[in-house]
C-alpha atoms as a PDB file:
ATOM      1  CA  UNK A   1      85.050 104.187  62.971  1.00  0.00           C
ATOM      2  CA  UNK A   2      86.185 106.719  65.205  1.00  0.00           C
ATOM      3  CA  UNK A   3      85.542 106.511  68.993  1.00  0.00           C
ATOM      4  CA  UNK A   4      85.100 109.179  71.273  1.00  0.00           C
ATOM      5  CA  UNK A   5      84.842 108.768  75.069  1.00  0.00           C
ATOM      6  CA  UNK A   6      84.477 110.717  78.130  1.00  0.00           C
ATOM      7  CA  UNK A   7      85.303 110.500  81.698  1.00  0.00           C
ATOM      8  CA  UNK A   8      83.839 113.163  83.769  1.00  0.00           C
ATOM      9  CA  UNK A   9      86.070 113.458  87.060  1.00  0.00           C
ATOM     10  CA  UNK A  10      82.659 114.254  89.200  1.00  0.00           C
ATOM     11  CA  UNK A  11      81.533 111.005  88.075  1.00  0.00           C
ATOM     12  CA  UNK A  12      84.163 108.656  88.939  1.00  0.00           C
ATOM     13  CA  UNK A  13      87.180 110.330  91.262  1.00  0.00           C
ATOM     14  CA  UNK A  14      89.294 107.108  91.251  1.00  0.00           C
ATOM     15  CA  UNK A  15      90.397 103.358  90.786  1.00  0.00           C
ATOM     16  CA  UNK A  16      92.722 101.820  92.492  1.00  0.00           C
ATOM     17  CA  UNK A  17      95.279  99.672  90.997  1.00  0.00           C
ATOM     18  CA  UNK A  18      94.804  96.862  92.787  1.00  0.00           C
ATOM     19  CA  UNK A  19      90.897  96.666  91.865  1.00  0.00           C
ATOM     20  CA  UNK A  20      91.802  96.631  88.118  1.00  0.00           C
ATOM     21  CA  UNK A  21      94.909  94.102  88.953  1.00  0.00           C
ATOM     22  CA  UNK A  22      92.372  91.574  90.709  1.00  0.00           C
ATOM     23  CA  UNK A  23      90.026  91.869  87.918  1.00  0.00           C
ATOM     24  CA  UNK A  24      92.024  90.620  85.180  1.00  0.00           C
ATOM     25  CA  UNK A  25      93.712  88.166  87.377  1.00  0.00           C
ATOM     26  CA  UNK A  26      97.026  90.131  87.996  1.00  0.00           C
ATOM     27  CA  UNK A  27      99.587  91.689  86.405  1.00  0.00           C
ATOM     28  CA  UNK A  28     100.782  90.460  83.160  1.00  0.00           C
ATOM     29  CA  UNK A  29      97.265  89.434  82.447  1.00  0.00           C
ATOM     30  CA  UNK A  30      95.995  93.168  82.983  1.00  0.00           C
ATOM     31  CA  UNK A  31      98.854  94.116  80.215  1.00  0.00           C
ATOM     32  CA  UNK A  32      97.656  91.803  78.330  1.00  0.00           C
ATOM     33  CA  UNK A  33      93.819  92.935  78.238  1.00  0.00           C
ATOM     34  CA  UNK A  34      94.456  96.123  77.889  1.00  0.00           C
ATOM     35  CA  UNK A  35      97.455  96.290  75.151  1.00  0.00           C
ATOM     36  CA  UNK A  36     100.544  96.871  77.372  1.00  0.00           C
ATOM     37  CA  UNK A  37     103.477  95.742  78.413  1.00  0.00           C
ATOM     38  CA  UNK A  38     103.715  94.189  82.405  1.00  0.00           C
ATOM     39  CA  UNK A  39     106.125  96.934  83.585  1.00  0.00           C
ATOM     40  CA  UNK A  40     103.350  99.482  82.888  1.00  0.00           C
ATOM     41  CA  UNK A  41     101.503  98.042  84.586  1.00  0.00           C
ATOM     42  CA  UNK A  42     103.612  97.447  87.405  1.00  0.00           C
ATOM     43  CA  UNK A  43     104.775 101.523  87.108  1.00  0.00           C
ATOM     44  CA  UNK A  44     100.819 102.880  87.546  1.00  0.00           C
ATOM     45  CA  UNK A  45     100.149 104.266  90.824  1.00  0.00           C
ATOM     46  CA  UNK A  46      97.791 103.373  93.340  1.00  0.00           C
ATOM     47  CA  UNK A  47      94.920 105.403  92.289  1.00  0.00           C
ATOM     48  CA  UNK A  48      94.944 105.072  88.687  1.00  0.00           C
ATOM     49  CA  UNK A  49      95.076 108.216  86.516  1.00  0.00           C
ATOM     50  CA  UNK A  50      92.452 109.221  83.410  1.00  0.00           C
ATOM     51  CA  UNK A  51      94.760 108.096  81.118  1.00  0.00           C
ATOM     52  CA  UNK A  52      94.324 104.090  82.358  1.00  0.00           C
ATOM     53  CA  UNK A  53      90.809 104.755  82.840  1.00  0.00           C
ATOM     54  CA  UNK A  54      90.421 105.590  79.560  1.00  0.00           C
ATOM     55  CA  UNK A  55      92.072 102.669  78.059  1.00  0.00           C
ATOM     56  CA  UNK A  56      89.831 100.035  80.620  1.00  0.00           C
ATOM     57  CA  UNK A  57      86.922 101.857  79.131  1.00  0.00           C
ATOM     58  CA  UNK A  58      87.798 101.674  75.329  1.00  0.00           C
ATOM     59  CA  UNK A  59      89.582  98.212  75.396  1.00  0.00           C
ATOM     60  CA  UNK A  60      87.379  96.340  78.067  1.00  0.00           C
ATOM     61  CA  UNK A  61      84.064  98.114  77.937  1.00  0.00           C
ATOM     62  CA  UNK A  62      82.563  94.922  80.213  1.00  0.00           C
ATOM     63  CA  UNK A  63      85.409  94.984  82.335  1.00  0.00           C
ATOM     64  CA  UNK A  64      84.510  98.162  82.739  1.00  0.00           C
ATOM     65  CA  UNK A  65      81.047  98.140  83.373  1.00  0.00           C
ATOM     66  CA  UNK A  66      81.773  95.534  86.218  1.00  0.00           C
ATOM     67  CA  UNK A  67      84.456  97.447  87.687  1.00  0.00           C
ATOM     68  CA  UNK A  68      82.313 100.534  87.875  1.00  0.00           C
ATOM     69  CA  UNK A  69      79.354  97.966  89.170  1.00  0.00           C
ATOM     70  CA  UNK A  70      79.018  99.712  92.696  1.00  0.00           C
ATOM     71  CA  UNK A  71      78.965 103.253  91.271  1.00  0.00           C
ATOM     72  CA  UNK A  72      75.579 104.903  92.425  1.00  0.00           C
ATOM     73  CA  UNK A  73      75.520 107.255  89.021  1.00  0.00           C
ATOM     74  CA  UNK A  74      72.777 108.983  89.825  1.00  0.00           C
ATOM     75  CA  UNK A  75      73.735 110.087  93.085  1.00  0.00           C
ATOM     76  CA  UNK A  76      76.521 111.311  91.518  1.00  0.00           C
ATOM     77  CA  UNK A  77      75.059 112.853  88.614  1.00  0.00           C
ATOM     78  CA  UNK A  78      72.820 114.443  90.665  1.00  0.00           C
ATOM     79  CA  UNK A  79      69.678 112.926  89.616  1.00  0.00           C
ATOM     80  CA  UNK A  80      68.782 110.474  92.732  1.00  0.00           C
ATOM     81  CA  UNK A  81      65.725 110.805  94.241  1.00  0.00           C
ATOM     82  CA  UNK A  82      65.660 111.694  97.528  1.00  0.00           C
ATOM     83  CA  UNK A  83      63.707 109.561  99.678  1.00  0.00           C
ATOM     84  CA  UNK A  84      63.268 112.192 102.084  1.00  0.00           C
ATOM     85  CA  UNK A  85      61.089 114.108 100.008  1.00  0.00           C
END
């Protein structure tokens, strides 16, 4: 089955690398989770780019999900309500 996924740069700007590092309980266990070597991981810069994101989301989707846990998606979507009005 084929998998198609999409990360929308208004949506989500950034991770850092020491978020996703923390998560997985450092390094060689990130590489591990997410089906690379240690020295990639250690190479990625400090705000990850789409390409990592990408691979959290289709290898960890619940890692994911909790990394992205503080996200207010509808403010970035667009779609909050304003309490305000």
């Amino acid at each position: 089955m084929a998998c198609a996924f999409i990360i929308d740069t208004a949506i989500l700007p950034f991770m850092k690398k020491e978020t996703v590092i923390a998560h997985f309980g450092g390094q060689r266990k990130t590489a591990e989770a997410l089906g690379v070597k240690q020295p990639t991981v250690c190479a990625w810069p400090d705000l990850l780019p789409y390409s990592v994101l990408g691979r959290i989301a289709v290898h960890q989707p619940i890692a994911w999900r909790l990394l992205c846990a503080g996200v207010d998606w509808a403010y970035l979507r667009g779609t909050a309500k304003n309490s305000t009005e």
